[in-house]
C-alpha atoms as a PDB file:
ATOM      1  CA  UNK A   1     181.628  77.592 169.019  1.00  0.00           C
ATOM      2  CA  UNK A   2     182.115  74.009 169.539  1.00  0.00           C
ATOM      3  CA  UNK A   3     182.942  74.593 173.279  1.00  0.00           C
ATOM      4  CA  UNK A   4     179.789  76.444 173.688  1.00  0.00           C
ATOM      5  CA  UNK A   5     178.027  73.397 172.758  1.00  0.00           C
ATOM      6  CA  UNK A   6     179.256  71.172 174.695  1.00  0.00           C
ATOM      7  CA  UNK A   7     178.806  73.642 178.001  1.00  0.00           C
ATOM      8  CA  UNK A   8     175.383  74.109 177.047  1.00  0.00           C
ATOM      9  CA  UNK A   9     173.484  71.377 178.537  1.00  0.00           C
ATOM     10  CA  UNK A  10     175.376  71.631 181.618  1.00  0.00           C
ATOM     11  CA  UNK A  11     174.282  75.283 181.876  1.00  0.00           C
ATOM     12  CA  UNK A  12     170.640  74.306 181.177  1.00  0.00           C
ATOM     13  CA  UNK A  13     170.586  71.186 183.317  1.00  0.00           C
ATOM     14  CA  UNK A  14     171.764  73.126 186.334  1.00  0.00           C
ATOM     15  CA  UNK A  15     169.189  75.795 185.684  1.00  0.00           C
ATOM     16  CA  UNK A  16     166.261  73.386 185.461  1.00  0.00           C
ATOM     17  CA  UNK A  17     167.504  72.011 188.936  1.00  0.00           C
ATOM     18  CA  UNK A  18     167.913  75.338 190.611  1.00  0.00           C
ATOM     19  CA  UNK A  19     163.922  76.161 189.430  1.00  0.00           C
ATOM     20  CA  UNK A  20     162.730  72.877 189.735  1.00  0.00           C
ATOM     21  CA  UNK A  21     164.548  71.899 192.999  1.00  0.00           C
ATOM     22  CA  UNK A  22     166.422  74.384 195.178  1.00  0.00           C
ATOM     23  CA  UNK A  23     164.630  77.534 194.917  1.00  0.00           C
ATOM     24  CA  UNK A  24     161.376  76.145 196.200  1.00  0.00           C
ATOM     25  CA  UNK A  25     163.090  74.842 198.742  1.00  0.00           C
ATOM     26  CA  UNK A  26     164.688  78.144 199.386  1.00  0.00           C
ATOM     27  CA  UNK A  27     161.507  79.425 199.975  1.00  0.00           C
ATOM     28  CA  UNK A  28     159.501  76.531 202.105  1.00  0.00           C
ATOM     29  CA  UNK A  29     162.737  77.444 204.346  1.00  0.00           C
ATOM     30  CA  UNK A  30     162.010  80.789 204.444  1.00  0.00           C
ATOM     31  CA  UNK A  31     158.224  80.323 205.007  1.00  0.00           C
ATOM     32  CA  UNK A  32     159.123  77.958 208.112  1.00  0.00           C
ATOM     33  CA  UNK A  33     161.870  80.381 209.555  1.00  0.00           C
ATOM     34  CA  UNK A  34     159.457  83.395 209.196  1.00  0.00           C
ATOM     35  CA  UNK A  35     156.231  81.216 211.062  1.00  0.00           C
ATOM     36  CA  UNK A  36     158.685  79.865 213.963  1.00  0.00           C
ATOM     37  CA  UNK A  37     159.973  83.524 214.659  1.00  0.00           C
ATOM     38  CA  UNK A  38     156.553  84.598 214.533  1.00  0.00           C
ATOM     39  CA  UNK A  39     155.395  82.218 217.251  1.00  0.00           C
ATOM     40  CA  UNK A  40     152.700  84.016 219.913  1.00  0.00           C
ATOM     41  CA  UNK A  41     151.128  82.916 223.251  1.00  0.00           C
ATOM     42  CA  UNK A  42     148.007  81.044 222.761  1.00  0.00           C
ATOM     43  CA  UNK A  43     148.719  79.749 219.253  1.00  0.00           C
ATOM     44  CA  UNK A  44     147.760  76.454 218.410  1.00  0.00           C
ATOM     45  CA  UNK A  45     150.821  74.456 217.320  1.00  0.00           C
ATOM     46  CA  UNK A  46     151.689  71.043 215.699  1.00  0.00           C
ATOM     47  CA  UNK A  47     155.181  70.135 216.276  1.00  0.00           C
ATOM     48  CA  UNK A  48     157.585  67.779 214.336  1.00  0.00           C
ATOM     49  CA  UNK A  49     156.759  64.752 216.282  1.00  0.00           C
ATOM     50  CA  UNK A  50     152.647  65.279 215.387  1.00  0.00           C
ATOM     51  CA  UNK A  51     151.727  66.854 218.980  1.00  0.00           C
ATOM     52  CA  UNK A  52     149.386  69.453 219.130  1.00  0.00           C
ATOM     53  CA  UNK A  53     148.920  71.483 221.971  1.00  0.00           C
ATOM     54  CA  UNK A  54     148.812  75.669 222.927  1.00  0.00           C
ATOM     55  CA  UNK A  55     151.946  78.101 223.231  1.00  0.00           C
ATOM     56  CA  UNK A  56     152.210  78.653 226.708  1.00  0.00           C
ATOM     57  CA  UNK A  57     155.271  80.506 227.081  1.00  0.00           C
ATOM     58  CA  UNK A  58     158.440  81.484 224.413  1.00  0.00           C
ATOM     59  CA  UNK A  59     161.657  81.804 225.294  1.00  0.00           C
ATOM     60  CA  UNK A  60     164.801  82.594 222.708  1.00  0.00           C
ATOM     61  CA  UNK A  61     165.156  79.422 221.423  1.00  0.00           C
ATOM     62  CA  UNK A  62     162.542  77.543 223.223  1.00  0.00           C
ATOM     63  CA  UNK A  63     159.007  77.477 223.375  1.00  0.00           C
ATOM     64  CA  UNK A  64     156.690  75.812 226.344  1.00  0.00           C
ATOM     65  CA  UNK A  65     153.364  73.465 225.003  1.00  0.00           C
ATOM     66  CA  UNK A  66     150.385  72.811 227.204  1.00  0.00           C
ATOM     67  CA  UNK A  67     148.728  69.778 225.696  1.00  0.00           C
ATOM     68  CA  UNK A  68     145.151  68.724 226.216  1.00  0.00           C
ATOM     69  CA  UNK A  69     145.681  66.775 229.209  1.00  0.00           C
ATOM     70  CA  UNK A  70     147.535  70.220 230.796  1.00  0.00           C
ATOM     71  CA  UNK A  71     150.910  68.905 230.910  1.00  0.00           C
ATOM     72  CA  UNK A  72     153.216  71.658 229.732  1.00  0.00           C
ATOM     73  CA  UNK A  73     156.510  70.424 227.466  1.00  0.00           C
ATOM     74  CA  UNK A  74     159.447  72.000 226.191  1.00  0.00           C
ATOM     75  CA  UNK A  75     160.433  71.930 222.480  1.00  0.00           C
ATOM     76  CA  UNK A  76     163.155  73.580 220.774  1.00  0.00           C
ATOM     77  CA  UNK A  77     161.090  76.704 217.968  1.00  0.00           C
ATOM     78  CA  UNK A  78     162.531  74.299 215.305  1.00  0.00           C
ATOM     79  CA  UNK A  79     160.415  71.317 216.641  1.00  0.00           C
ATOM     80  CA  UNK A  80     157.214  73.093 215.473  1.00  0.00           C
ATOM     81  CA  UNK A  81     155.969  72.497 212.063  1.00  0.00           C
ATOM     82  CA  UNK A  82     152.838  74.702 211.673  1.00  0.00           C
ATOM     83  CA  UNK A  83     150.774  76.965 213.239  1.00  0.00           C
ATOM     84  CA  UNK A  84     147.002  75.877 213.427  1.00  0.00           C
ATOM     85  CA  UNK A  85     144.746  78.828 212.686  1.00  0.00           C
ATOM     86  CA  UNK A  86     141.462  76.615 214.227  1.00  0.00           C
END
């Protein structure tokens, strides 16, 4: 019994972590994963760096911007943070 008590708040301290800490960021992972695989043509994108611009082309692991001047860049899918739905 006495061993029980002192493994107890190790067992609760690492459960309040996982909750409070690694399963949301388990799923903000997830949520990113999912949007960057679901990149289209024509969606309006913000990437890491803060530039917005359109999806001009997709490739496997890369993904062509146009930006508002008409320039067209090359980013890596991880290099966009969010999809725009202006």
């Amino acid at each position: 019994m006495e061993l029980f008590a002192s493994i107890w708040p190790l067992l609760l301290m690492f459960a309040i972590f996982y909750f409070l800490l690694i399963r949301p960021q388990q799923k903000r992972q997830k949520a990113v994963q999912q949007m960057q695989s679901d990149l289209k043509k024509g969606d309006k994108v913000v990437t890491i760096g803060g530039m917005h611009g359109i999806v001009d082309a997709i490739d496997e692991g890369q993904v062509v911007i146009k930006s508002g001047d008409g320039s067209r860049l090359t980013f890596d899918r991880a290099a966009i943070r969010e999809v725009k739905n202006d």
